[in-house]
PDB file of N, CA and C in Angstrom:
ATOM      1  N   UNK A   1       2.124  -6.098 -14.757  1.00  0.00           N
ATOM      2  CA  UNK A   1       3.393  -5.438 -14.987  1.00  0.00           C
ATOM      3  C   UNK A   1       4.511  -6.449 -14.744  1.00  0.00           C
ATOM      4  N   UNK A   2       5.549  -6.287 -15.916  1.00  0.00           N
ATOM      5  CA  UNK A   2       6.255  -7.760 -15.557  1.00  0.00           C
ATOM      6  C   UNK A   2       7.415  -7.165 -14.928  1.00  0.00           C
ATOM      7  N   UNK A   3       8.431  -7.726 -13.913  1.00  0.00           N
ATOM      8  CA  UNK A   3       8.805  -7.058 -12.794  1.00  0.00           C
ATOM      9  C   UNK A   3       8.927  -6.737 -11.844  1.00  0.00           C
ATOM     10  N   UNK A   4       7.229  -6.664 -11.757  1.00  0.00           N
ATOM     11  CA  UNK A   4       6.908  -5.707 -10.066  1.00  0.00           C
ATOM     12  C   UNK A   4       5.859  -6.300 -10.050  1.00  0.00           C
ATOM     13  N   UNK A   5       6.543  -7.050  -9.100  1.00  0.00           N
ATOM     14  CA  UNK A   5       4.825  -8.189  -8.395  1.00  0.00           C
ATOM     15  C   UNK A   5       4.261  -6.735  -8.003  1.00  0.00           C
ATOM     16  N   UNK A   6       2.859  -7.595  -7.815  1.00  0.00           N
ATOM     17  CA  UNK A   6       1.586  -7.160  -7.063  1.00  0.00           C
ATOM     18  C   UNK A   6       1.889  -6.334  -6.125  1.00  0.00           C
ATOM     19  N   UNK A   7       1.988  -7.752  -4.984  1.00  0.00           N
ATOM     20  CA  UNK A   7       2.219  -7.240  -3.588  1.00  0.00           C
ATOM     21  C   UNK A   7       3.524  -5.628  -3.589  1.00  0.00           C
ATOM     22  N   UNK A   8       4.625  -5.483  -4.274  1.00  0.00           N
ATOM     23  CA  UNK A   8       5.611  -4.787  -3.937  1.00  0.00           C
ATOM     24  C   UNK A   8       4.764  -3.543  -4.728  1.00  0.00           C
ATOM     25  N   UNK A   9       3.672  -3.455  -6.231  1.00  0.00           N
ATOM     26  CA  UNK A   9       3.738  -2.442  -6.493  1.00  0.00           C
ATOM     27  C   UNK A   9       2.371  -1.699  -4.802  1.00  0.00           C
ATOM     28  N   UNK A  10       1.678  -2.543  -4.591  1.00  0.00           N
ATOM     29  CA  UNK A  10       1.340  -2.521  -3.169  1.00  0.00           C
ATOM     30  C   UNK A  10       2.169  -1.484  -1.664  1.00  0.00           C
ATOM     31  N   UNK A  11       2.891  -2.173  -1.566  1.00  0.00           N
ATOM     32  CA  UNK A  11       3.582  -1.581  -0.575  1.00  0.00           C
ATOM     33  C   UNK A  11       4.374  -0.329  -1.014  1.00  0.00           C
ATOM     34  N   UNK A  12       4.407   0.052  -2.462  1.00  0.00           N
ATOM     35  CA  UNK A  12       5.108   1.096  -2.622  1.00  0.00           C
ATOM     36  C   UNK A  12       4.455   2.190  -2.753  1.00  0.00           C
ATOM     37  N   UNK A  13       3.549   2.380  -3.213  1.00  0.00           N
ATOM     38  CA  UNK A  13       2.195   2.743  -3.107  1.00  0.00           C
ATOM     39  C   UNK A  13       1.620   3.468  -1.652  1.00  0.00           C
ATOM     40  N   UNK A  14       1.921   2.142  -0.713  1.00  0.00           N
ATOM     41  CA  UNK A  14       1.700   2.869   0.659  1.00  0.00           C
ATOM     42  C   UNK A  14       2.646   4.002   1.127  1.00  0.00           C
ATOM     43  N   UNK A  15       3.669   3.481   0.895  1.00  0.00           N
ATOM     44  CA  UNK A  15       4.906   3.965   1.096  1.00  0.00           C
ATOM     45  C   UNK A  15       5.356   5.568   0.665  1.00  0.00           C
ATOM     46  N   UNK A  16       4.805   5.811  -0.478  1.00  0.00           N
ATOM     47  CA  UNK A  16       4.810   6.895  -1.514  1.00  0.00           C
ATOM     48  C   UNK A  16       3.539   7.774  -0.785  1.00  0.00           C
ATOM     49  N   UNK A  17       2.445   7.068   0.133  1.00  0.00           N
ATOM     50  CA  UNK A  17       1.792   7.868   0.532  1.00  0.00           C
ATOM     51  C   UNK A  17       1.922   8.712   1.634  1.00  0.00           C
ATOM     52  N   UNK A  18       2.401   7.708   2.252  1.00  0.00           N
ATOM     53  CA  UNK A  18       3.357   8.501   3.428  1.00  0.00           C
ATOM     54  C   UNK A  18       4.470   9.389   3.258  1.00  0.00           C
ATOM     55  N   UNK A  19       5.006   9.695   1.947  1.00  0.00           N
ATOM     56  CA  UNK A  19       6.098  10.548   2.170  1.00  0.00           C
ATOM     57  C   UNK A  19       5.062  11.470   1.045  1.00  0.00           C
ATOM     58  N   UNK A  20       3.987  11.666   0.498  1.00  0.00           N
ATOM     59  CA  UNK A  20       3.179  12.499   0.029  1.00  0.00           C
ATOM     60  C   UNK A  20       2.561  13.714   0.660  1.00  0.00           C
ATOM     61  N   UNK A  21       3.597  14.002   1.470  1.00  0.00           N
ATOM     62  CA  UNK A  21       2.402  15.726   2.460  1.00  0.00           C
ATOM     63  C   UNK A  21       3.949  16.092   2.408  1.00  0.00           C
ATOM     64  N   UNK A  22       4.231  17.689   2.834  1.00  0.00           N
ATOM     65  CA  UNK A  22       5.104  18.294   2.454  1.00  0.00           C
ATOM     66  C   UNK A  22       6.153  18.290   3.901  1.00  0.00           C
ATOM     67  N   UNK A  23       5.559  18.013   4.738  1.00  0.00           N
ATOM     68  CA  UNK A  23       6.071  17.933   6.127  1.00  0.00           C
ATOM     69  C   UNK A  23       6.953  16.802   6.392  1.00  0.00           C
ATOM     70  N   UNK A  24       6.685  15.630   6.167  1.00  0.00           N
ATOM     71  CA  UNK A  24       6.889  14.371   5.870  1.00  0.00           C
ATOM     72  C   UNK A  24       8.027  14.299   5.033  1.00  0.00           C
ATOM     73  N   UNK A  25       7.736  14.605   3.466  1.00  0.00           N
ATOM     74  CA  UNK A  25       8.939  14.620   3.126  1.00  0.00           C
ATOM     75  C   UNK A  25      10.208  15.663   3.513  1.00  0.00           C
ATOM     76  N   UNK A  26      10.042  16.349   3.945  1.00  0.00           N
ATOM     77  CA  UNK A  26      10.826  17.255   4.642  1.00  0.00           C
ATOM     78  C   UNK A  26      11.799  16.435   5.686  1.00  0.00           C
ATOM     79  N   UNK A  27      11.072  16.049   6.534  1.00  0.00           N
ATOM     80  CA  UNK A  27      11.498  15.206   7.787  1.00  0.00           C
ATOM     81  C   UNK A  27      12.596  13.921   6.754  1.00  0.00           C
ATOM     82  N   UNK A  28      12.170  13.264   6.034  1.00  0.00           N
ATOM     83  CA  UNK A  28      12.413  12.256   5.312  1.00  0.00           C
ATOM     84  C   UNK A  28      13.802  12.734   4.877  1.00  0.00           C
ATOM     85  N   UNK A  29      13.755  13.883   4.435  1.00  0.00           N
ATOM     86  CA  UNK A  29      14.852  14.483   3.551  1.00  0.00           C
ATOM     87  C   UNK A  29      16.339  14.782   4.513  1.00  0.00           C
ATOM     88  N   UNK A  30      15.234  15.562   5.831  1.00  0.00           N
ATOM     89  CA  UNK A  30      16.427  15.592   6.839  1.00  0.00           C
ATOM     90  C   UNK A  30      17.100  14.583   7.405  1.00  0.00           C
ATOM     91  N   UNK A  31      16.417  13.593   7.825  1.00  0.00           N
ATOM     92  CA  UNK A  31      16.805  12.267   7.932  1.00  0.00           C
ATOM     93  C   UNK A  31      17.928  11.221   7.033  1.00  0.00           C
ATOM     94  N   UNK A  32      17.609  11.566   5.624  1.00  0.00           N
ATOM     95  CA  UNK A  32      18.691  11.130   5.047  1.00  0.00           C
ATOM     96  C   UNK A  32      19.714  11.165   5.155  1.00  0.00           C
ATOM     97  N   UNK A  33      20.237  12.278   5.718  1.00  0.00           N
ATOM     98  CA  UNK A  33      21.907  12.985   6.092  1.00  0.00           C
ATOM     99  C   UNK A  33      22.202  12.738   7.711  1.00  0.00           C
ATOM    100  N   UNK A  34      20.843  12.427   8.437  1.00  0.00           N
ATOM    101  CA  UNK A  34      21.705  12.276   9.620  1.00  0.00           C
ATOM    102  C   UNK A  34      20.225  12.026  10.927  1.00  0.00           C
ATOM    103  N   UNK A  35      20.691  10.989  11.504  1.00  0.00           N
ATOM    104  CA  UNK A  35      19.486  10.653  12.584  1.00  0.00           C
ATOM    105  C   UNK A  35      19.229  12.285  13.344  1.00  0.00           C
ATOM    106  N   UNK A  36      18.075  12.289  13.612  1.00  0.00           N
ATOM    107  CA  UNK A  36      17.514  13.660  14.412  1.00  0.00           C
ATOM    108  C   UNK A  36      16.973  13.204  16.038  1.00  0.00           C
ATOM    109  N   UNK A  37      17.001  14.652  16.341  1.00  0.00           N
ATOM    110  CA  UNK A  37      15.947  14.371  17.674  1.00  0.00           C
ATOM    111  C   UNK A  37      14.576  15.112  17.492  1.00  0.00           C
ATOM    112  N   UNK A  38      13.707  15.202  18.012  1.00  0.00           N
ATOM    113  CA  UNK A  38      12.860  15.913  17.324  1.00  0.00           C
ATOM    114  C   UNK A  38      12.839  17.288  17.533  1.00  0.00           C
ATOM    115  N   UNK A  39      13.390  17.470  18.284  1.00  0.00           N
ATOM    116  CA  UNK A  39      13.647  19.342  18.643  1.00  0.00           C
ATOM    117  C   UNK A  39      14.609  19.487  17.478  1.00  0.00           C
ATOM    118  N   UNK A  40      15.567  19.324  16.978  1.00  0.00           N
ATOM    119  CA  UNK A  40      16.100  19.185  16.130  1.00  0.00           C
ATOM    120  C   UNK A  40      15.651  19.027  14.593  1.00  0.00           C
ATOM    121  N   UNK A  41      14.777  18.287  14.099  1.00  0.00           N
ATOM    122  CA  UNK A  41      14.085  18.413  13.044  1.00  0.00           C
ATOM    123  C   UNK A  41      12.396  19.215  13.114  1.00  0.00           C
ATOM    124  N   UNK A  42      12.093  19.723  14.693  1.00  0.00           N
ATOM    125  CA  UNK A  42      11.441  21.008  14.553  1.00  0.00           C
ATOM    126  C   UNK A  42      11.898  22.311  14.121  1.00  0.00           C
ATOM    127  N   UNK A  43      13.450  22.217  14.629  1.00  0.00           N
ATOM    128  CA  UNK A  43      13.858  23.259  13.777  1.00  0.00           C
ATOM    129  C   UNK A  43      13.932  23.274  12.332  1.00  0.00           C
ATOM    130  N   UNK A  44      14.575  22.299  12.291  1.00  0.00           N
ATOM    131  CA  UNK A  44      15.013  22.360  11.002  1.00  0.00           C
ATOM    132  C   UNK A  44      13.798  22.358   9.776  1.00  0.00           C
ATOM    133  N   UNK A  45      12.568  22.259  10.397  1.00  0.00           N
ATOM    134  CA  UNK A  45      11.413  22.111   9.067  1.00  0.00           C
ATOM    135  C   UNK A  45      10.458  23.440   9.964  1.00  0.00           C
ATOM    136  N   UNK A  46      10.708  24.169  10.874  1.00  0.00           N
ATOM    137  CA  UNK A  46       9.590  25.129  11.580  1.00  0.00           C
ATOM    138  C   UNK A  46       8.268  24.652  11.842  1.00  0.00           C
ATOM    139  N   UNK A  47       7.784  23.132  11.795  1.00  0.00           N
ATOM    140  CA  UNK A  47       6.984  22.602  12.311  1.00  0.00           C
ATOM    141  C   UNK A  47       6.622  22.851  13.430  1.00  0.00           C
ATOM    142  N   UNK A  48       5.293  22.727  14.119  1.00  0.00           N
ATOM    143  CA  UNK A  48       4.736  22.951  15.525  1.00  0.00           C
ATOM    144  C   UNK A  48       4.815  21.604  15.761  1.00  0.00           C
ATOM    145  N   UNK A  49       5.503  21.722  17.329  1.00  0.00           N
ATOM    146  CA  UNK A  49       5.704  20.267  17.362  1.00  0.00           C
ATOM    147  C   UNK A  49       4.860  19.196  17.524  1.00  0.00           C
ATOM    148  N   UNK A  50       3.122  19.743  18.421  1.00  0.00           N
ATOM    149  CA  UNK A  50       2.488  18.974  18.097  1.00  0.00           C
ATOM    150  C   UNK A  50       2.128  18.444  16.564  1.00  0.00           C
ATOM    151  N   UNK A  51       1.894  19.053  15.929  1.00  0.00           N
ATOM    152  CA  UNK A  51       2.360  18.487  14.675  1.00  0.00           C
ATOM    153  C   UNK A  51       3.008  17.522  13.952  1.00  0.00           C
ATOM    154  N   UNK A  52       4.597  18.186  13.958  1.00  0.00           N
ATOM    155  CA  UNK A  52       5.344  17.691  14.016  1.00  0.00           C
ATOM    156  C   UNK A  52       5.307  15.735  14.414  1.00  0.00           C
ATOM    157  N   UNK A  53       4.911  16.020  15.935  1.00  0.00           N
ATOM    158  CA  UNK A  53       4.919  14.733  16.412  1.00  0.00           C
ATOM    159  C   UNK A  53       3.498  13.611  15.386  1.00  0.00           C
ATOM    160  N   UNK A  54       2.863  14.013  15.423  1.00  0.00           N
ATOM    161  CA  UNK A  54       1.382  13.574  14.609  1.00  0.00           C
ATOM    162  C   UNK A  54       1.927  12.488  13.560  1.00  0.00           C
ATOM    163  N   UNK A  55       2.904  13.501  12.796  1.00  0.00           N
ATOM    164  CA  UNK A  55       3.102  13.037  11.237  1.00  0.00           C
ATOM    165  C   UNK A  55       4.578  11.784  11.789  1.00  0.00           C
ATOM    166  N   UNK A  56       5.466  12.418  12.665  1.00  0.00           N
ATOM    167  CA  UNK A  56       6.734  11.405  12.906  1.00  0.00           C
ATOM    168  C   UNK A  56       5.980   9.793  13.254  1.00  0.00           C
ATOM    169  N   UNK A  57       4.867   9.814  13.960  1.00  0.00           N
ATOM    170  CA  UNK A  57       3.969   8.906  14.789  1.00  0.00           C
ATOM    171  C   UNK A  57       3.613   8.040  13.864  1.00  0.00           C
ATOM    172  N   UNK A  58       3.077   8.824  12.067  1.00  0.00           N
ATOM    173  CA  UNK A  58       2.488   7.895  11.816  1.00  0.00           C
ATOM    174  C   UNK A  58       3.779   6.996  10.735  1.00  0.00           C
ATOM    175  N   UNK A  59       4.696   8.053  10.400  1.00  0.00           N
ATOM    176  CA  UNK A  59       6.299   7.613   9.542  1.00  0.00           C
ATOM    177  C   UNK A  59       6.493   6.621  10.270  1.00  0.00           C
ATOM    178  N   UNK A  60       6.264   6.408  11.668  1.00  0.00           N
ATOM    179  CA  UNK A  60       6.706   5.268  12.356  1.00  0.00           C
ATOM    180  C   UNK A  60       6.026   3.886  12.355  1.00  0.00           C
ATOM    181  N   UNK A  61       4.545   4.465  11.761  1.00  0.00           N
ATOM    182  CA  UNK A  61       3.985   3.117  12.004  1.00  0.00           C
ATOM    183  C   UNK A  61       3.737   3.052  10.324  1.00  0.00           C
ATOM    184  N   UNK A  62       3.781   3.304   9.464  1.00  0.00           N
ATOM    185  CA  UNK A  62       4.168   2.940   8.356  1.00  0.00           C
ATOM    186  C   UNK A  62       5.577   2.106   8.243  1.00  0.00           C
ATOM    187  N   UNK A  63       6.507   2.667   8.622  1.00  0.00           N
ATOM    188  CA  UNK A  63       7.933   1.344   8.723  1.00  0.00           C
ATOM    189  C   UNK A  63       8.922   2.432   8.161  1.00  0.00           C
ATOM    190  N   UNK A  64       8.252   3.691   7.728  1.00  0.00           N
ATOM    191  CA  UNK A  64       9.607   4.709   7.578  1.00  0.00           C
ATOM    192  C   UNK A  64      10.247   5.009   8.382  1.00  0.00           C
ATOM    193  N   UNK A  65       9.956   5.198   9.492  1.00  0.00           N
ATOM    194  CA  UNK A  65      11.376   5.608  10.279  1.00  0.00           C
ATOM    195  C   UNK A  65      11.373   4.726  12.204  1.00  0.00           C
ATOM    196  N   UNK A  66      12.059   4.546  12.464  1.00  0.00           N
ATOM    197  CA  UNK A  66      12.735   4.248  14.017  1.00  0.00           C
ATOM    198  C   UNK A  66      12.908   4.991  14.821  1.00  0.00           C
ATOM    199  N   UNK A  67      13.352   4.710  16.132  1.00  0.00           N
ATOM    200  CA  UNK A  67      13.418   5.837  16.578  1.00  0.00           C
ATOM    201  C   UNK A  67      13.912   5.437  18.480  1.00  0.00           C
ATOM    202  N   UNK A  68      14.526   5.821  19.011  1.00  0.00           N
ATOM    203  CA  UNK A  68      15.372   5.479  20.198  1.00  0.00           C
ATOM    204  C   UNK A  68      15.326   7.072  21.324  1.00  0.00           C
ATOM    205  N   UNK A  69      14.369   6.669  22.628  1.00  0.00           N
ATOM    206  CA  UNK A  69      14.260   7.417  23.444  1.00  0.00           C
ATOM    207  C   UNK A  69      15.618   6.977  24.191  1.00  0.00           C
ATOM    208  N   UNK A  70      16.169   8.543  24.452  1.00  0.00           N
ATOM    209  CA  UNK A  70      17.182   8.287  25.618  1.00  0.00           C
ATOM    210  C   UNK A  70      16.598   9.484  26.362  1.00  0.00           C
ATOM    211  N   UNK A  71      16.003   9.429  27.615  1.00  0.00           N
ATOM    212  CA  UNK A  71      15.388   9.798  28.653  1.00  0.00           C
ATOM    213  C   UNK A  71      14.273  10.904  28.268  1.00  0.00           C
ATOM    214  N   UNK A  72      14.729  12.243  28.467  1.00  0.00           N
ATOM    215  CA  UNK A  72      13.743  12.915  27.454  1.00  0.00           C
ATOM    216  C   UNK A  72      13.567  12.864  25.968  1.00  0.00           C
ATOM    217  N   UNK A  73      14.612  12.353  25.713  1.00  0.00           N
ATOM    218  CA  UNK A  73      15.065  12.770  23.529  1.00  0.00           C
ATOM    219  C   UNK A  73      14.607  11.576  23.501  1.00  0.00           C
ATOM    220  N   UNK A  74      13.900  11.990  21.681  1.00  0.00           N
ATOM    221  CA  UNK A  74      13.804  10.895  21.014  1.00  0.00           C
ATOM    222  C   UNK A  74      14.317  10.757  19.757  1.00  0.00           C
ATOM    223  N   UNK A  75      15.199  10.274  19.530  1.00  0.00           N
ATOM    224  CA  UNK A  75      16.223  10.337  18.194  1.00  0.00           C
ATOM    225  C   UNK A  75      15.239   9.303  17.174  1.00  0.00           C
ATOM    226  N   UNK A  76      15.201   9.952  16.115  1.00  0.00           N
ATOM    227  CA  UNK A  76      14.781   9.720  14.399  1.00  0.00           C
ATOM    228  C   UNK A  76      15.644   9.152  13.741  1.00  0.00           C
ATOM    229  N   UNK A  77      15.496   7.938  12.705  1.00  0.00           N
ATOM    230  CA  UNK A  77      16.181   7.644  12.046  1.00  0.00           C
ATOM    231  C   UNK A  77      15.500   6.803  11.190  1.00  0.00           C
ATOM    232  N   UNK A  78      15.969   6.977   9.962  1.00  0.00           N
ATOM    233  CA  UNK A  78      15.289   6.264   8.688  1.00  0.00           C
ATOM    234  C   UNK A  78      15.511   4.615   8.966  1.00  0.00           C
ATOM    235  N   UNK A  79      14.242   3.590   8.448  1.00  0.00           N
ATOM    236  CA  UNK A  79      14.165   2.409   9.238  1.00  0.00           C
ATOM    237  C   UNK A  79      15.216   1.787   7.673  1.00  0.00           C
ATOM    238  N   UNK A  80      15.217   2.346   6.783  1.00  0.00           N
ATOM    239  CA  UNK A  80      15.731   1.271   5.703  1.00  0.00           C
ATOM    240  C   UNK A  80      16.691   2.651   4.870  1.00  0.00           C
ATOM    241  N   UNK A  81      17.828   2.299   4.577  1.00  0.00           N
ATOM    242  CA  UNK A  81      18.412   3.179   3.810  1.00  0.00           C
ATOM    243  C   UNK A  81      17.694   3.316   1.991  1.00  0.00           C
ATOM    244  N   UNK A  82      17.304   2.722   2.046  1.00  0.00           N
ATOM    245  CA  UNK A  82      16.696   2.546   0.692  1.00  0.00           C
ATOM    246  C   UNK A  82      15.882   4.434   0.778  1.00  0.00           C
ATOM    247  N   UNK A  83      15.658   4.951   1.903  1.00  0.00           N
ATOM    248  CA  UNK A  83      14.443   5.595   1.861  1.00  0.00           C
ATOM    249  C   UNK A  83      15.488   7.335   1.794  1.00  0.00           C
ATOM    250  N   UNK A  84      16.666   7.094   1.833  1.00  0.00           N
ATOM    251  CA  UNK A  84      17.542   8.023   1.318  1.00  0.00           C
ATOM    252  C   UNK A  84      17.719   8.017  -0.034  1.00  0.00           C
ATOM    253  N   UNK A  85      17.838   6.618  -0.742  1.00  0.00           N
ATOM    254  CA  UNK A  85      18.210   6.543  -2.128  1.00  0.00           C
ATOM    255  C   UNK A  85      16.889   7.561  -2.787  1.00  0.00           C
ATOM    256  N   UNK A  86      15.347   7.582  -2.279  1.00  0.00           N
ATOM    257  CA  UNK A  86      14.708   7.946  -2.496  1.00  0.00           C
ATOM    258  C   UNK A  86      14.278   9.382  -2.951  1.00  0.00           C
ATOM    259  N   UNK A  87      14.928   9.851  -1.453  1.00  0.00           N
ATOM    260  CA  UNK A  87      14.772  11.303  -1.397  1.00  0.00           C
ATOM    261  C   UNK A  87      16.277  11.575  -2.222  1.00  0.00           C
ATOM    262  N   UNK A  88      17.276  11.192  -2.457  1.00  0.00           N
ATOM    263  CA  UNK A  88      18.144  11.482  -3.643  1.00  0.00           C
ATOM    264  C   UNK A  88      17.539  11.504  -5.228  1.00  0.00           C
ATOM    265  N   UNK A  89      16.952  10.431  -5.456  1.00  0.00           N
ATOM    266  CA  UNK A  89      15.635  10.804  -6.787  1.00  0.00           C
ATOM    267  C   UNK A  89      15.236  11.874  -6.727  1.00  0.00           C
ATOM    268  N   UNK A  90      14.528  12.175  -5.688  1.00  0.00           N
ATOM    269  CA  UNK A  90      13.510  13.390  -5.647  1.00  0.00           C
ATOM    270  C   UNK A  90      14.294  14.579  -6.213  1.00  0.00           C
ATOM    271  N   UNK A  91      15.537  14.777  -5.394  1.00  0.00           N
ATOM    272  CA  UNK A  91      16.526  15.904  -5.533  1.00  0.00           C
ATOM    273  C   UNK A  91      16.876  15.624  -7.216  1.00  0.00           C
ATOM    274  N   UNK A  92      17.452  14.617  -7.404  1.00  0.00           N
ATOM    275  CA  UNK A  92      17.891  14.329  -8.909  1.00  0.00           C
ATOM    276  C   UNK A  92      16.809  15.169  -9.756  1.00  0.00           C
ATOM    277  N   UNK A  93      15.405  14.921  -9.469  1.00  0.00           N
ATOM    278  CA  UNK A  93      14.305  15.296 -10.902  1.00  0.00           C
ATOM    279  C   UNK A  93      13.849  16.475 -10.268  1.00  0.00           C
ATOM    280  N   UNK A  94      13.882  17.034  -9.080  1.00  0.00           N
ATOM    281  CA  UNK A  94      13.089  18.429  -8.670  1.00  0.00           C
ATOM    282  C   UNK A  94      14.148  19.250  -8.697  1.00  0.00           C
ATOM    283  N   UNK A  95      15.232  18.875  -8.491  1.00  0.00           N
ATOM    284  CA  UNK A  95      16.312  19.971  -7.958  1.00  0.00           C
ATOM    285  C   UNK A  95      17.457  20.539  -9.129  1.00  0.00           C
ATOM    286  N   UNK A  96      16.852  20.430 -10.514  1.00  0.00           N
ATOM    287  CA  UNK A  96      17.768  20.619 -11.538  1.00  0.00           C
ATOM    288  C   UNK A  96      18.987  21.254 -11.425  1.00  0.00           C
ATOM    289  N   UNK A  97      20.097  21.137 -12.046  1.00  0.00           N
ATOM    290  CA  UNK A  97      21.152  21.843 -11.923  1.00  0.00           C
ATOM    291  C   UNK A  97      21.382  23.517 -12.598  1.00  0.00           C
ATOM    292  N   UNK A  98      19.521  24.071 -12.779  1.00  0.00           N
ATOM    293  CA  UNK A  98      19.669  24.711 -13.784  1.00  0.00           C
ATOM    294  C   UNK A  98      19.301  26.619 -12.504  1.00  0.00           C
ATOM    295  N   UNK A  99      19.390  25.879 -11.201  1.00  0.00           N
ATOM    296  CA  UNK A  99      18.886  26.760 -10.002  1.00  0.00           C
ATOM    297  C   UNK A  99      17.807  26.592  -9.067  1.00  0.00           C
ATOM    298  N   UNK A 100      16.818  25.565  -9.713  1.00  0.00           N
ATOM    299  CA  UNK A 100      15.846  25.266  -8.877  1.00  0.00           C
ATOM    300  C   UNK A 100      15.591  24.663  -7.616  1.00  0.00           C
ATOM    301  N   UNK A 101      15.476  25.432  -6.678  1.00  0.00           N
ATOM    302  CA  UNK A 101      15.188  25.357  -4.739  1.00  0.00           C
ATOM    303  C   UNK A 101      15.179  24.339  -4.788  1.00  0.00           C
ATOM    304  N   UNK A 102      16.001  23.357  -4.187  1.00  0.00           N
ATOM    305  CA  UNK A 102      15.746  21.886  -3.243  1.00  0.00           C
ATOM    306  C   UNK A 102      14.948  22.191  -1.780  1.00  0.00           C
ATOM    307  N   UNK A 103      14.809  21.185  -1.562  1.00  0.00           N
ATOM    308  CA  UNK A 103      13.791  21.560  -0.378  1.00  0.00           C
ATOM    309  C   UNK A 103      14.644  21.886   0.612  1.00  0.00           C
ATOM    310  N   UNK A 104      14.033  22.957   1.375  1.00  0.00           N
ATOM    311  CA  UNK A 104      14.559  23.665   2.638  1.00  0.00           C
ATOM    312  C   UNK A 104      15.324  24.691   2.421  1.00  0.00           C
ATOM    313  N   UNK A 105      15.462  25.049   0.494  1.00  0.00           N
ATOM    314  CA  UNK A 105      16.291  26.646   0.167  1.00  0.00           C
ATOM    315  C   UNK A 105      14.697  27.477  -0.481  1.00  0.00           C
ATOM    316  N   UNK A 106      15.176  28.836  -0.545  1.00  0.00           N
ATOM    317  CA  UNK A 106      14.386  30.282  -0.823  1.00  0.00           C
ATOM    318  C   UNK A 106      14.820  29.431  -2.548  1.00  0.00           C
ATOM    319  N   UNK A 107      13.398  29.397  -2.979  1.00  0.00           N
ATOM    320  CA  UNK A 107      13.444  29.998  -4.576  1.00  0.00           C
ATOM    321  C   UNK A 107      14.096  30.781  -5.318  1.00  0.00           C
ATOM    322  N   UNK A 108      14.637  30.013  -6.779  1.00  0.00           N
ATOM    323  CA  UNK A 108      15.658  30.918  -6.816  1.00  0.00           C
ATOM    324  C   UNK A 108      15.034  32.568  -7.192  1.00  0.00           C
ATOM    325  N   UNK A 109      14.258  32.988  -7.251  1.00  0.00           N
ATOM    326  CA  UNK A 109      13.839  34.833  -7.064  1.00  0.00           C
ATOM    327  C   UNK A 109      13.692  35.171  -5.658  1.00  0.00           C
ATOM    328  N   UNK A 110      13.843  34.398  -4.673  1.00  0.00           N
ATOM    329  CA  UNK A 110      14.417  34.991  -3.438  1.00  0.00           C
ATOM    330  C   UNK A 110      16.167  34.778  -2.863  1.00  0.00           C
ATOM    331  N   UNK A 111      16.428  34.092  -3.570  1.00  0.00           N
ATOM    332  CA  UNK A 111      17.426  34.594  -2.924  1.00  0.00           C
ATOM    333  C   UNK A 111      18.222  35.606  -3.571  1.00  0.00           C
ATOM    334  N   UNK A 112      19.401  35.826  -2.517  1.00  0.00           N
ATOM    335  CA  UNK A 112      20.129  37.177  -2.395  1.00  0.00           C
ATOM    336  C   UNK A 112      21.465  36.898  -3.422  1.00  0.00           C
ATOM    337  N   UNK A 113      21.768  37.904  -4.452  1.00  0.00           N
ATOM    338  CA  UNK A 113      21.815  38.057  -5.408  1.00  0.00           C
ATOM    339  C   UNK A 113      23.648  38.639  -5.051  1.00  0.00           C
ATOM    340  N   UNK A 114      25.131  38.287  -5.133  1.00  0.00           N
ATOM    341  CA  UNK A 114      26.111  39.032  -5.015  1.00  0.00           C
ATOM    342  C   UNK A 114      27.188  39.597  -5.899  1.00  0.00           C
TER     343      UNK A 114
END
């Protein structure tokens, strides 16, 4: 492929795998708009936090995200902004302007109708 060395279509690949489970990108998505703590993006995705923690653990050792303990908290944050431009794609091609749920809204036949 002329373009895209090897190695990068490689790492993107990995990269794409890790934000491939629905939890993950979720987290990813929240992250874009604003560093978290993890009580904080348990809410915000209703994850169990063991869980929760499982998948942040491995975002971390993939190179998606960072992350800064201040005593009990541990604040989240995307390791490369590139990985917002990303989840903006996603929204661009899933989230049409035509009504279709972005992630973290009710479908549009659930929601409430005024």
């Amino acid at each position: 492929m002329t373009g895209f060395p090897q190695e990068k279509i490689h790492e993107a690949t990995r990269a794409l795998r890790a934000v491939a489970h629905e939890l993950r990108l979720a987290v990813l998505c929240h992250l874009s708009e604003r560093p978290m703590t993890v009580s904080e993006l348990q809410a915000a995705t209703g994850a169990v936090q063991s869980n929760l923690s499982q998948h942040l653990a491995k975002m971390r050792l993939m190179g998606l995200l960072t992350c800064e303990r201040h005593s009990q908290q541990v604040t989240y944050r995307l390791a490369d902004p590139a990985f917002a431009r990303l989840t903006e794609t996603l929204k661009s091609i899933y989230c049409s302007p035509t009504g279709a749920a972005c992630p973290g809204e009710d479908p549009p036949s659930k929601r409430s109708t005024l």
